[in-house]
PDB file of N, CA and C in Angstrom:
ATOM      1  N   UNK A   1      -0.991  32.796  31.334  1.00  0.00           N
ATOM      2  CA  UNK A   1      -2.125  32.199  32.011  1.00  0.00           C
ATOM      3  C   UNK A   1      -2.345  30.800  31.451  1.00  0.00           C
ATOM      4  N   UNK A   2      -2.506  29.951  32.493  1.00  0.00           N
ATOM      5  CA  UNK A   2      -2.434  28.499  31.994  1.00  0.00           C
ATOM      6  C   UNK A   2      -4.015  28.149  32.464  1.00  0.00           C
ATOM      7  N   UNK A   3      -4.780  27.152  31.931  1.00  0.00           N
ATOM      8  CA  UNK A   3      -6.106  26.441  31.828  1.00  0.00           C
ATOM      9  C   UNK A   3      -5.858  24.881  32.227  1.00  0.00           C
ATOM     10  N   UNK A   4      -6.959  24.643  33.187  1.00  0.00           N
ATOM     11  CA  UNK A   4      -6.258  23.388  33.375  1.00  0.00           C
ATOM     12  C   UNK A   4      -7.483  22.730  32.359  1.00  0.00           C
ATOM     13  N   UNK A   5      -6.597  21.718  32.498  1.00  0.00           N
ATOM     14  CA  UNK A   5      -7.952  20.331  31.184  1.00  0.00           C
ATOM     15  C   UNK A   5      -8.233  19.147  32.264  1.00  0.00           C
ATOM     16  N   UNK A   6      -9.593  18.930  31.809  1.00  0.00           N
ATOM     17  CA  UNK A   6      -9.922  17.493  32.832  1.00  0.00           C
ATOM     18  C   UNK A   6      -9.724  16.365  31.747  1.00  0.00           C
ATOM     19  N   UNK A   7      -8.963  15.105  32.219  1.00  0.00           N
ATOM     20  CA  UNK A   7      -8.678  13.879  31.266  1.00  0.00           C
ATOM     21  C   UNK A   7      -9.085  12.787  32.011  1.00  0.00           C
ATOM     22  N   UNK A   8     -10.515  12.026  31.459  1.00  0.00           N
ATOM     23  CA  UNK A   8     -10.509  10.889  32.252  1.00  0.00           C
ATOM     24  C   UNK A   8      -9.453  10.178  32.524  1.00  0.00           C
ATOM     25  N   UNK A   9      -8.991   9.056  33.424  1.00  0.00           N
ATOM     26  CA  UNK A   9      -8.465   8.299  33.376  1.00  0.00           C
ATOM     27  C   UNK A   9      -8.959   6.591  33.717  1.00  0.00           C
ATOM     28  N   UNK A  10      -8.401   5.870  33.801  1.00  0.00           N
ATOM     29  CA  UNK A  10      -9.330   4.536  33.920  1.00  0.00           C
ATOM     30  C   UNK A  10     -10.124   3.855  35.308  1.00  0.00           C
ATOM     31  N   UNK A  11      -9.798   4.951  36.093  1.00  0.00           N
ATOM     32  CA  UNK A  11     -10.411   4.699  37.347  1.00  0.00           C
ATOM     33  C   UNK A  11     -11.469   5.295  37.734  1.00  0.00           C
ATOM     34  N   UNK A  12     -11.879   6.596  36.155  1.00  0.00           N
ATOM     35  CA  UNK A  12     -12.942   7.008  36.538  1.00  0.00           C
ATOM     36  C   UNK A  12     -12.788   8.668  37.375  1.00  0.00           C
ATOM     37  N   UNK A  13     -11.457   8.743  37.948  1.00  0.00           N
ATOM     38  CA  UNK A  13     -11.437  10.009  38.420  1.00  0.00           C
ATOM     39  C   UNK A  13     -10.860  11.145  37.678  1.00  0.00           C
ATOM     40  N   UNK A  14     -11.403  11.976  37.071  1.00  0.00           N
ATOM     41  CA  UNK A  14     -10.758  13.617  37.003  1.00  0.00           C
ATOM     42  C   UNK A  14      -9.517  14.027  37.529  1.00  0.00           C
ATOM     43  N   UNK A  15      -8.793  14.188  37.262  1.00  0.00           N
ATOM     44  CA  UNK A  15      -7.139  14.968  37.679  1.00  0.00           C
ATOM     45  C   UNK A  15      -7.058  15.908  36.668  1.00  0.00           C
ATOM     46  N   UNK A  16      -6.766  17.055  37.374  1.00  0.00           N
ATOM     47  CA  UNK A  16      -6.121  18.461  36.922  1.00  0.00           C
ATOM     48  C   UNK A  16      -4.923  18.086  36.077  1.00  0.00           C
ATOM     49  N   UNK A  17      -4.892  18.429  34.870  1.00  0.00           N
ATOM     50  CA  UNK A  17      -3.563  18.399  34.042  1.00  0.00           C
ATOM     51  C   UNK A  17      -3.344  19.568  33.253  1.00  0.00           C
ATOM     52  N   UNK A  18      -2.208  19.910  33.673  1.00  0.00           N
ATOM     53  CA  UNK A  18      -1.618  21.407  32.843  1.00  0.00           C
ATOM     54  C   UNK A  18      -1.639  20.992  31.779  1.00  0.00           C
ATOM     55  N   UNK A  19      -1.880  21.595  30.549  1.00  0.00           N
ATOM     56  CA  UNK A  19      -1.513  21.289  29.084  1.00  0.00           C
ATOM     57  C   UNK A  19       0.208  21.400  28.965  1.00  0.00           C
ATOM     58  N   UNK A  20       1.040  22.210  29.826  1.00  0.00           N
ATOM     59  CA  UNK A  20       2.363  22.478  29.547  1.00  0.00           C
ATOM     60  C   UNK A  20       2.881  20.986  29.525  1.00  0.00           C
ATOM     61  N   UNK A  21       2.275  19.954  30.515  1.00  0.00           N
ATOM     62  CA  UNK A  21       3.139  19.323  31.105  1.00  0.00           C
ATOM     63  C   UNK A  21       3.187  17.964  30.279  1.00  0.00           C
ATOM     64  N   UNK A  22       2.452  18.173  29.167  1.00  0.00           N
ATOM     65  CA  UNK A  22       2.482  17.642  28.365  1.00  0.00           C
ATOM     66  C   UNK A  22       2.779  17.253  27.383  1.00  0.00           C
ATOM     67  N   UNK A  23       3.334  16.348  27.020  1.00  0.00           N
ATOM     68  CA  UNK A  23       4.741  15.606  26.075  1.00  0.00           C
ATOM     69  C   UNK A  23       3.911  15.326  24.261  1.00  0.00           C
ATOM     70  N   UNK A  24       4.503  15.085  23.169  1.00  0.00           N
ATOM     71  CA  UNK A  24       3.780  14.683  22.749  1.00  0.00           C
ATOM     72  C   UNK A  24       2.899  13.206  21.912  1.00  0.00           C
ATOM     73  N   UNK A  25       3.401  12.497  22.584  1.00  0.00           N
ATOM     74  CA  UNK A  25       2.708  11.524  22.611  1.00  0.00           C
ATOM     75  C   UNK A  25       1.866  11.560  23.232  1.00  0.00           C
ATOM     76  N   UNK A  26       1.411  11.998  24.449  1.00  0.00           N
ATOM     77  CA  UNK A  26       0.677  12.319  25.509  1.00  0.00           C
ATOM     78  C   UNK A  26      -0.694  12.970  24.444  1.00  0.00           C
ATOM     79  N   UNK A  27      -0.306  13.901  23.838  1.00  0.00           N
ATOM     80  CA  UNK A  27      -1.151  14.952  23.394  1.00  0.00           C
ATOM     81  C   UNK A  27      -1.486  13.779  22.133  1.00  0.00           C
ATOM     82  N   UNK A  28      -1.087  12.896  21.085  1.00  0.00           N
ATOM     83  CA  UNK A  28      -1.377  12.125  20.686  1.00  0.00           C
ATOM     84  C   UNK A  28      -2.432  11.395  20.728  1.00  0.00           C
ATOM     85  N   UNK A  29      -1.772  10.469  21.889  1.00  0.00           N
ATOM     86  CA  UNK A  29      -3.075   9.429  22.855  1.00  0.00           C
ATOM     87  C   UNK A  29      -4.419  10.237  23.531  1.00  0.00           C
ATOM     88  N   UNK A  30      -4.411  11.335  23.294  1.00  0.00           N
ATOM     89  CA  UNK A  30      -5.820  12.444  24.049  1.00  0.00           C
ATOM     90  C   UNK A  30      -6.585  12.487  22.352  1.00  0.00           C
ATOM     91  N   UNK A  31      -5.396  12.775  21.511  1.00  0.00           N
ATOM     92  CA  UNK A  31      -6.203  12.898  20.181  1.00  0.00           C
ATOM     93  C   UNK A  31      -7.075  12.362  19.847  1.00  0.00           C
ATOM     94  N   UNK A  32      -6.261  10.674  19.813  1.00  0.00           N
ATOM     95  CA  UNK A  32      -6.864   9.892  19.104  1.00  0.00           C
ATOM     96  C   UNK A  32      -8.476   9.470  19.923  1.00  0.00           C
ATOM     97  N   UNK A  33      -8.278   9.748  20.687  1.00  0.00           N
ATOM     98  CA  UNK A  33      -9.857   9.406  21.940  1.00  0.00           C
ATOM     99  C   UNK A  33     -10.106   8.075  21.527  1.00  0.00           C
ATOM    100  N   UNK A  34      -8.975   6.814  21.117  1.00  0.00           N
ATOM    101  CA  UNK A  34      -9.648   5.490  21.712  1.00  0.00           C
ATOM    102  C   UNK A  34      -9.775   5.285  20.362  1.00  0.00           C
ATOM    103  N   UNK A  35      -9.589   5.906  19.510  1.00  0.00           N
ATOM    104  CA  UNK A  35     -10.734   5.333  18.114  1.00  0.00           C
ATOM    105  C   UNK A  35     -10.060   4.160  17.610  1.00  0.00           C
ATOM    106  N   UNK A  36      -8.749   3.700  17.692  1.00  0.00           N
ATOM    107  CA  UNK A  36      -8.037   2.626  17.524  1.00  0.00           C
ATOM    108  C   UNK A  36      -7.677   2.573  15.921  1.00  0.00           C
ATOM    109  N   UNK A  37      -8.469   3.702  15.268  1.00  0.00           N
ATOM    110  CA  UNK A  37      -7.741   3.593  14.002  1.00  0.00           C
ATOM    111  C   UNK A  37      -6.188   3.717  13.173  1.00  0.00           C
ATOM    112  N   UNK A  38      -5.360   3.944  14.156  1.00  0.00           N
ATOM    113  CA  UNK A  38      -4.207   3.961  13.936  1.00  0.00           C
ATOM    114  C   UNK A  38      -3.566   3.104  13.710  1.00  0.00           C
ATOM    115  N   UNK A  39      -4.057   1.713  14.289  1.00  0.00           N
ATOM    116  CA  UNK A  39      -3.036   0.156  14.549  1.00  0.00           C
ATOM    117  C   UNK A  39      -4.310  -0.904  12.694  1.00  0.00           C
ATOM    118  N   UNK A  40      -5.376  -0.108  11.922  1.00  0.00           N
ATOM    119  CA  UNK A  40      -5.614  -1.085  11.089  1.00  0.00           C
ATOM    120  C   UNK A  40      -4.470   0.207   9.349  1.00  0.00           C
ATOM    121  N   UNK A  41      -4.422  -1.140   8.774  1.00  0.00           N
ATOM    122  CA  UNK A  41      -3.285  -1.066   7.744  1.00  0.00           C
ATOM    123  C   UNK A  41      -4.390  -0.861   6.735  1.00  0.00           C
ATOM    124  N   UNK A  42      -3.848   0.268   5.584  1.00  0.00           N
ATOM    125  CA  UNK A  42      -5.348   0.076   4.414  1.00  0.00           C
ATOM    126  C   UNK A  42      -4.555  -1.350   3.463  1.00  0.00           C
ATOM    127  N   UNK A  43      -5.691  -1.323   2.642  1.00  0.00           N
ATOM    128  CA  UNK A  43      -5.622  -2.383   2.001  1.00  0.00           C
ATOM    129  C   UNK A  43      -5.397  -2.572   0.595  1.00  0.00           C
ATOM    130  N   UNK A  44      -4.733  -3.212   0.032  1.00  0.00           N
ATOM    131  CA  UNK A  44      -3.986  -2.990  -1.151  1.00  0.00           C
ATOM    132  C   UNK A  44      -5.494  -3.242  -2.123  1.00  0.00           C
ATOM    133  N   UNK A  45      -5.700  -2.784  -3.450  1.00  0.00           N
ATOM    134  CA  UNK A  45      -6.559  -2.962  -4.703  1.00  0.00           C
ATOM    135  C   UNK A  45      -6.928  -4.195  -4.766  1.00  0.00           C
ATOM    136  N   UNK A  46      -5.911  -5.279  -4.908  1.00  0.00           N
ATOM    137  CA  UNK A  46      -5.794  -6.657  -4.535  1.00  0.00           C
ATOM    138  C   UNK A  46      -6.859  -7.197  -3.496  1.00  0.00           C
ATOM    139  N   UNK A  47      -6.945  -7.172  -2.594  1.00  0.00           N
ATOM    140  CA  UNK A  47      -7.462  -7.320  -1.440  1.00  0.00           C
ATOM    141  C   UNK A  47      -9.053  -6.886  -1.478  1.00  0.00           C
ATOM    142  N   UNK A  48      -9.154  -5.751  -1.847  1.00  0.00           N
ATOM    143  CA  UNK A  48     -10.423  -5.436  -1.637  1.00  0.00           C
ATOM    144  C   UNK A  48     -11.321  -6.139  -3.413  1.00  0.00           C
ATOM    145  N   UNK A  49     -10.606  -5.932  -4.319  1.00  0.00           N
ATOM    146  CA  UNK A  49     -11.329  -7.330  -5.058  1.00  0.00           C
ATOM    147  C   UNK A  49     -11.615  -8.534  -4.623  1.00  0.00           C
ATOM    148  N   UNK A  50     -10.342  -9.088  -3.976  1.00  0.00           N
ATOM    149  CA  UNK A  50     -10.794 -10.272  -3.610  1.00  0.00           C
ATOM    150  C   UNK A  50     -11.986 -10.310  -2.779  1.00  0.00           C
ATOM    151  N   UNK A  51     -12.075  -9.618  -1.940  1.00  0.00           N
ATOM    152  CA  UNK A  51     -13.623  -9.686  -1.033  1.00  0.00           C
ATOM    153  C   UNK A  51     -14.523  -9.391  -1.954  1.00  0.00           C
ATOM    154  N   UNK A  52     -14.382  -8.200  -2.634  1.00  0.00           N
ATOM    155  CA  UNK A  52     -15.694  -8.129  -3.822  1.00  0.00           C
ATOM    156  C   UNK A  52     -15.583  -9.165  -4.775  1.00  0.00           C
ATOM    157  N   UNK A  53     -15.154  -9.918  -4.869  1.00  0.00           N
ATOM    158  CA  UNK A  53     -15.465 -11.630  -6.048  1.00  0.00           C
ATOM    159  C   UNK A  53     -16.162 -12.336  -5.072  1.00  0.00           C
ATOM    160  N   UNK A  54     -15.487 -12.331  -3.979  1.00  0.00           N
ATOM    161  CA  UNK A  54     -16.100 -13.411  -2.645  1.00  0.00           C
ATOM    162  C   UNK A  54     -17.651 -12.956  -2.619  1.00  0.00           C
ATOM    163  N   UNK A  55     -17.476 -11.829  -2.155  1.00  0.00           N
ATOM    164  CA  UNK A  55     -19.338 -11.467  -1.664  1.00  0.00           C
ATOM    165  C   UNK A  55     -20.137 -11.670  -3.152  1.00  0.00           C
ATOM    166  N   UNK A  56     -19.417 -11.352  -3.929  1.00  0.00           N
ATOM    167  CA  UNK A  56     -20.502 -11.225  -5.227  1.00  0.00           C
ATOM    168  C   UNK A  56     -20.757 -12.636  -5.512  1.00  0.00           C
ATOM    169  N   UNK A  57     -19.999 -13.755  -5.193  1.00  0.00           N
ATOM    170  CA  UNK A  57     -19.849 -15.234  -5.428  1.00  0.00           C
ATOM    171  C   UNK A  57     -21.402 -15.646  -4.350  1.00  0.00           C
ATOM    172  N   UNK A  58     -21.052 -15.180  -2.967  1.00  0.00           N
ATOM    173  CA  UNK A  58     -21.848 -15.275  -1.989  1.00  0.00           C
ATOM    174  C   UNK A  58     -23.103 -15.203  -2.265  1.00  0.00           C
ATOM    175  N   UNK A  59     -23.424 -13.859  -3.278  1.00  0.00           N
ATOM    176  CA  UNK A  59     -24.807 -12.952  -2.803  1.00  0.00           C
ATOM    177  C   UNK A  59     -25.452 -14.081  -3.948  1.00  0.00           C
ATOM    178  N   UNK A  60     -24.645 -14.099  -5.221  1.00  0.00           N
ATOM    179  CA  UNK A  60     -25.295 -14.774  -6.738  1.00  0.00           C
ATOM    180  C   UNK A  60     -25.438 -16.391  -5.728  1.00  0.00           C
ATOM    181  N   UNK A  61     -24.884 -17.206  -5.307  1.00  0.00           N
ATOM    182  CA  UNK A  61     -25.422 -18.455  -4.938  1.00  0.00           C
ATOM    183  C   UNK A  61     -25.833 -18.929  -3.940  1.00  0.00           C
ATOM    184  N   UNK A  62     -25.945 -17.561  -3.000  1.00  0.00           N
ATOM    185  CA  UNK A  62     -26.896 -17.870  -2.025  1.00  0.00           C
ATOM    186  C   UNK A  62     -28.017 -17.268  -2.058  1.00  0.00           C
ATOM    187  N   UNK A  63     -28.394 -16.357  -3.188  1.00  0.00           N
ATOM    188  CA  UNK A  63     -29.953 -16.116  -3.418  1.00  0.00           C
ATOM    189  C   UNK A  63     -30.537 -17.164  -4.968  1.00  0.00           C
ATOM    190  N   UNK A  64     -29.455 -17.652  -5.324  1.00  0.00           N
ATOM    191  CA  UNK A  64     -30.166 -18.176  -6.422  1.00  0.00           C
ATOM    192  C   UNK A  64     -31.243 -19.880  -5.555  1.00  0.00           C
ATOM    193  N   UNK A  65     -30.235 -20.528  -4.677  1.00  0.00           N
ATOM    194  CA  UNK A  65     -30.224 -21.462  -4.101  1.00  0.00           C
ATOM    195  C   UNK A  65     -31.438 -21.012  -2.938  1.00  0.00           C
ATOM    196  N   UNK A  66     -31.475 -20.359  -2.225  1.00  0.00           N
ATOM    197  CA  UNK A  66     -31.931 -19.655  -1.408  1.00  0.00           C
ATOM    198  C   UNK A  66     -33.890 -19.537  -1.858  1.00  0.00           C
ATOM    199  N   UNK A  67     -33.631 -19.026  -3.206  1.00  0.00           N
ATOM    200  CA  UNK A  67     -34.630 -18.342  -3.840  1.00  0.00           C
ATOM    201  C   UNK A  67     -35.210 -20.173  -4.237  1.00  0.00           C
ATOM    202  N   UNK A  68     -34.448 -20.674  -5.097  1.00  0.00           N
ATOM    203  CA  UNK A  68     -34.776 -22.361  -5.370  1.00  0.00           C
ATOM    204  C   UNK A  68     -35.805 -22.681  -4.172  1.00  0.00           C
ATOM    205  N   UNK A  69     -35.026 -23.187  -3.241  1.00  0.00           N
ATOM    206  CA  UNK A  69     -35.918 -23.638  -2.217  1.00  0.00           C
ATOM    207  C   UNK A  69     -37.152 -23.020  -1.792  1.00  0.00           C
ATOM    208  N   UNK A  70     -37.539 -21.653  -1.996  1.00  0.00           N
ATOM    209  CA  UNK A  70     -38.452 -20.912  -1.386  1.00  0.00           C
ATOM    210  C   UNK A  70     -39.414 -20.963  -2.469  1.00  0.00           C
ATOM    211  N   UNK A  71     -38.930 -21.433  -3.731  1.00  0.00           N
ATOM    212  CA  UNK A  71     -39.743 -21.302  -5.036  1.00  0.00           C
ATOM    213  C   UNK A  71     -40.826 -22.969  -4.976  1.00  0.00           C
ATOM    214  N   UNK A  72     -39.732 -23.928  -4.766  1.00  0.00           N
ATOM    215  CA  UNK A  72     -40.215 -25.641  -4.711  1.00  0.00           C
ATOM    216  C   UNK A  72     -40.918 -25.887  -3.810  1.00  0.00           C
ATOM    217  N   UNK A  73     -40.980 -24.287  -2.575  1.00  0.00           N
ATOM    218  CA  UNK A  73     -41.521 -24.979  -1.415  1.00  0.00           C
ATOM    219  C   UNK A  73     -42.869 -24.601  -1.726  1.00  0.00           C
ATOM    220  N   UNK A  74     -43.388 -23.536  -2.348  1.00  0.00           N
ATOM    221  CA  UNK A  74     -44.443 -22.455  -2.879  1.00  0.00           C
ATOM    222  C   UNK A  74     -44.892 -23.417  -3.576  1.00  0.00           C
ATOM    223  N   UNK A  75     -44.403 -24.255  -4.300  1.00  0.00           N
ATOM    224  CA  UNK A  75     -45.143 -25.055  -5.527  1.00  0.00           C
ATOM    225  C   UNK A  75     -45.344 -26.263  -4.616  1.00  0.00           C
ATOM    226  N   UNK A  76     -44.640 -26.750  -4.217  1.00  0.00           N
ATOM    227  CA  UNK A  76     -45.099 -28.411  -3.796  1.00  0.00           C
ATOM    228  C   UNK A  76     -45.972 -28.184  -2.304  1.00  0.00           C
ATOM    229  N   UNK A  77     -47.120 -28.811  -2.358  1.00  0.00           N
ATOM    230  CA  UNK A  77     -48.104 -28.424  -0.977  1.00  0.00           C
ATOM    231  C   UNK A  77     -47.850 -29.306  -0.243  1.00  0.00           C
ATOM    232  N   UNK A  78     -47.345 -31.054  -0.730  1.00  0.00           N
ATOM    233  CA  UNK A  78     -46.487 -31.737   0.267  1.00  0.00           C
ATOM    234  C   UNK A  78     -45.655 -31.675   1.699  1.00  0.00           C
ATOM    235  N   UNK A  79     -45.105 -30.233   0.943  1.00  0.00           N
ATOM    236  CA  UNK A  79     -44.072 -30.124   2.147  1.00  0.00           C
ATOM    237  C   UNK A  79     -44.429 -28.996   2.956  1.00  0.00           C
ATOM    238  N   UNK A  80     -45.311 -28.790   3.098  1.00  0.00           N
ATOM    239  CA  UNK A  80     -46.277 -27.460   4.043  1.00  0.00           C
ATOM    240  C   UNK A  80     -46.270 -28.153   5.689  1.00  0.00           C
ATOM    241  N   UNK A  81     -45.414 -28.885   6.203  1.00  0.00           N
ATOM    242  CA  UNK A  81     -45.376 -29.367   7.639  1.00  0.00           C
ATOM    243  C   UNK A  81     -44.787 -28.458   8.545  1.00  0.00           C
ATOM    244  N   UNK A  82     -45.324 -28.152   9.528  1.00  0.00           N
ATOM    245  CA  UNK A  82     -44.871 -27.408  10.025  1.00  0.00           C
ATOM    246  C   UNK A  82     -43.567 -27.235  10.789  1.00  0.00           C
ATOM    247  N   UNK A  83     -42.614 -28.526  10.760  1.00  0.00           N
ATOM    248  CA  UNK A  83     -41.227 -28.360  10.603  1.00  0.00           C
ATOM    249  C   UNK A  83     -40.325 -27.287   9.458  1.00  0.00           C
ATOM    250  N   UNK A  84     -41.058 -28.552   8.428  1.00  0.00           N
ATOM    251  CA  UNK A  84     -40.965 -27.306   6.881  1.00  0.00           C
ATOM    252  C   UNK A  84     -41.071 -25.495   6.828  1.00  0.00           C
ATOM    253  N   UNK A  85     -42.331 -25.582   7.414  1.00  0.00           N
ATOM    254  CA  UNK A  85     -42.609 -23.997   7.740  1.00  0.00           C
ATOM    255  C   UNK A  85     -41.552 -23.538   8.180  1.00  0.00           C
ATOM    256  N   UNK A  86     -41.065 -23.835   9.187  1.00  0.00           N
ATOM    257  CA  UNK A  86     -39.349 -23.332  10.247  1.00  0.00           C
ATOM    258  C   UNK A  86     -38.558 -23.044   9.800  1.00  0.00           C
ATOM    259  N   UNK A  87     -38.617 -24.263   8.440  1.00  0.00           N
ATOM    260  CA  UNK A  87     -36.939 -24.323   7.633  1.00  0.00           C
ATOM    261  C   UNK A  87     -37.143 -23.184   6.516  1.00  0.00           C
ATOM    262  N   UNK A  88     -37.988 -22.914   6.255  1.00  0.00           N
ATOM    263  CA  UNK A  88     -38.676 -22.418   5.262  1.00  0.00           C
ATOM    264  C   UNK A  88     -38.622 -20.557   6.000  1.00  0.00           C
ATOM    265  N   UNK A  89     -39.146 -20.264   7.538  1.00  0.00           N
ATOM    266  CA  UNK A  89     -38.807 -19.459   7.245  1.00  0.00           C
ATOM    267  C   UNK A  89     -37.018 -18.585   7.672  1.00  0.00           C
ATOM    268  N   UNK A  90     -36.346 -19.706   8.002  1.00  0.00           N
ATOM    269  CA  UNK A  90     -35.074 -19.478   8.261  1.00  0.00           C
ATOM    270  C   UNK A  90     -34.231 -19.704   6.833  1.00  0.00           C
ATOM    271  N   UNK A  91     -35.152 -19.867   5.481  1.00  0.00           N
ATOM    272  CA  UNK A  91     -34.519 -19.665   4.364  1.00  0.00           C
ATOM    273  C   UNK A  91     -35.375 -18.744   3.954  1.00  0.00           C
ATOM    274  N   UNK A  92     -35.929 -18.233   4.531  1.00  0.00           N
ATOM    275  CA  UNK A  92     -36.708 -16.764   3.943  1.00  0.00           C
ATOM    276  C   UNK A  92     -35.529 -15.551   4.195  1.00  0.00           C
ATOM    277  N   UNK A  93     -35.122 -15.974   5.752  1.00  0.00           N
ATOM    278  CA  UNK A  93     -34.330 -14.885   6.014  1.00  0.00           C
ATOM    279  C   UNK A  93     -33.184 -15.053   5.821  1.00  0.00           C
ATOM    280  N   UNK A  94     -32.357 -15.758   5.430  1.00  0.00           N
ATOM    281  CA  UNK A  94     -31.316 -15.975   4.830  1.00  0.00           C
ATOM    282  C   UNK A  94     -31.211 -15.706   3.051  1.00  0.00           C
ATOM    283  N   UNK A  95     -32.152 -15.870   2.706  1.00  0.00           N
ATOM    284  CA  UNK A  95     -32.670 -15.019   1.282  1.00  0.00           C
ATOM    285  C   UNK A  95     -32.280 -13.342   1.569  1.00  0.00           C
ATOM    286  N   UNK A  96     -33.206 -12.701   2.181  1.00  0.00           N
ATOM    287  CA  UNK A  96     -32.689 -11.627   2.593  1.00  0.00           C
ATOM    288  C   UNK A  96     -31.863 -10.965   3.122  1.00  0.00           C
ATOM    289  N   UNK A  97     -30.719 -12.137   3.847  1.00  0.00           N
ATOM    290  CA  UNK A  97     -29.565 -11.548   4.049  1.00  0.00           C
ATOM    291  C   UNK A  97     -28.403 -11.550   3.100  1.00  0.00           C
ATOM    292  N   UNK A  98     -28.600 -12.463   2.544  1.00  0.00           N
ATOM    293  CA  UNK A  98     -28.089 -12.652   1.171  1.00  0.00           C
ATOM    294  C   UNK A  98     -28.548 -11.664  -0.160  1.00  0.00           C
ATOM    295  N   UNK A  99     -29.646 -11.439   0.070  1.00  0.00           N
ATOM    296  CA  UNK A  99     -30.100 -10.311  -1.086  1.00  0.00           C
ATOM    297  C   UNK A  99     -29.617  -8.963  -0.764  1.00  0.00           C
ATOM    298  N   UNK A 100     -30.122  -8.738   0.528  1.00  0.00           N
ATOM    299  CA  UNK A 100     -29.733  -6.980   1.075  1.00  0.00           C
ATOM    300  C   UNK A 100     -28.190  -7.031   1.543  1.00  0.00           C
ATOM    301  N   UNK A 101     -28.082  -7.804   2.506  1.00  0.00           N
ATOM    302  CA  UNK A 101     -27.040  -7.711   3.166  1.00  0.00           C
ATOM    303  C   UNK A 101     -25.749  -7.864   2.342  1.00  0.00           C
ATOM    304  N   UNK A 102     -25.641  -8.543   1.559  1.00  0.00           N
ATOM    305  CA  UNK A 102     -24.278  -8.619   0.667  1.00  0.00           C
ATOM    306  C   UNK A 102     -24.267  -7.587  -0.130  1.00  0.00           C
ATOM    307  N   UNK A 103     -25.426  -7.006  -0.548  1.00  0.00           N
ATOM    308  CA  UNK A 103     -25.286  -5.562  -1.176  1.00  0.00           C
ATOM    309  C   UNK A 103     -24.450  -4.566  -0.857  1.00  0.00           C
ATOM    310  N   UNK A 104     -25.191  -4.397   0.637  1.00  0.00           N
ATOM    311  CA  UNK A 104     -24.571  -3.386   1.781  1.00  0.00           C
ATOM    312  C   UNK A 104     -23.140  -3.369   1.611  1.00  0.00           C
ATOM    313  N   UNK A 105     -22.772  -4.713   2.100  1.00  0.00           N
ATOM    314  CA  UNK A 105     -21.392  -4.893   2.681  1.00  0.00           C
ATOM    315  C   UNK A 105     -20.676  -4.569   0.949  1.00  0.00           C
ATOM    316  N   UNK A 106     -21.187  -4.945  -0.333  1.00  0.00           N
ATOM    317  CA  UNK A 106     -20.514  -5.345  -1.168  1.00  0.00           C
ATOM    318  C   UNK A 106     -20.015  -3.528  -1.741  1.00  0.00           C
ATOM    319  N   UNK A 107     -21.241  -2.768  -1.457  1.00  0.00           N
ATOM    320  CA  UNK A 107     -20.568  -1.240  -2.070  1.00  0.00           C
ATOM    321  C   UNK A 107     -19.119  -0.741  -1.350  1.00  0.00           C
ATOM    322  N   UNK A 108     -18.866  -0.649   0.010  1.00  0.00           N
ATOM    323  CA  UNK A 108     -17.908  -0.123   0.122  1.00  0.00           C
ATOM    324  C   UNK A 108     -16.452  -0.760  -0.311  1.00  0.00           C
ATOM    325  N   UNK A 109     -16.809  -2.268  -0.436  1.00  0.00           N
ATOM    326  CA  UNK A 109     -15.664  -3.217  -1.264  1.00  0.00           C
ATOM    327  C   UNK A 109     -14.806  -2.675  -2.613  1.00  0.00           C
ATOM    328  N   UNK A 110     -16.244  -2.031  -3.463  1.00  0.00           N
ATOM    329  CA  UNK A 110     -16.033  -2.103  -4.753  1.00  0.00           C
ATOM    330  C   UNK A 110     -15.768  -0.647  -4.798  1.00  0.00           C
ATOM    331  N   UNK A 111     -16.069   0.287  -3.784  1.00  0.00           N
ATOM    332  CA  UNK A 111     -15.369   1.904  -3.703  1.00  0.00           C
ATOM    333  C   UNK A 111     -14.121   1.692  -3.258  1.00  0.00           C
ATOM    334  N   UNK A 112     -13.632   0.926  -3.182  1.00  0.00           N
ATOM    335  CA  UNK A 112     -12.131   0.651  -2.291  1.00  0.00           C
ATOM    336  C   UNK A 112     -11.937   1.771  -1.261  1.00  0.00           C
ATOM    337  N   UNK A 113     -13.042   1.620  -0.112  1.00  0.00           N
ATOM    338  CA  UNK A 113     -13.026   1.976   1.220  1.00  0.00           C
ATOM    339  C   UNK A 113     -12.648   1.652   2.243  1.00  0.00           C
TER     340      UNK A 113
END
């Protein structure tokens, strides 16, 4: 007794396909459902340091710099214009992407994931 299987195809329509008639590459390409992880290469020890020096380079001088400006701007009342304000808060959030965000990205670097 044979079962038939429904397999999208790219037009959107359903076709009846015997499992017999099926080769295996066929049964492969159903496996993988698209995930495309087959075609990336892992990455040598090498490699994934180098990104973890990079981000850690990143996170240390773009929050120290980051943090600078947000510190001079707090102290000096001079520059309270409301251009300033703008720049001020597009280095607020760049502080925080630099604080959180390089974190994020920086753990799975340093698990060699």
């Amino acid at each position: 007794m044979t079962t038939d299987t429904q397999v999208p195809d790219s037009t959107g329509i359903l076709p009846t396909i015997d499992p017999s008639d099926l080769d295996s590459d066929m049964i492969h390409d159903l496996a993988s459902n698209g995930s495309g992880n087959e075609h990336f290469r892992s990455m040598s020890d090498a490699g994934y340091t180098f990104i973890a020096t990079m981000l850690t380079v990143t996170f240390v001088l773009g929050s120290f710099i980051n943090g600078l400006c947000l510190f001079v701007f707090a102290r000096n009342k001079r520059l309270r214009s409301p251009t300033n304000v703008f720049v001020i808060a597009l280095n607020l959030c760049d502080f925080f992407m630099c604080f959180c965000g390089k974190c994020i990205l920086l753990f799975p670097t340093v698990t060699f994931r």
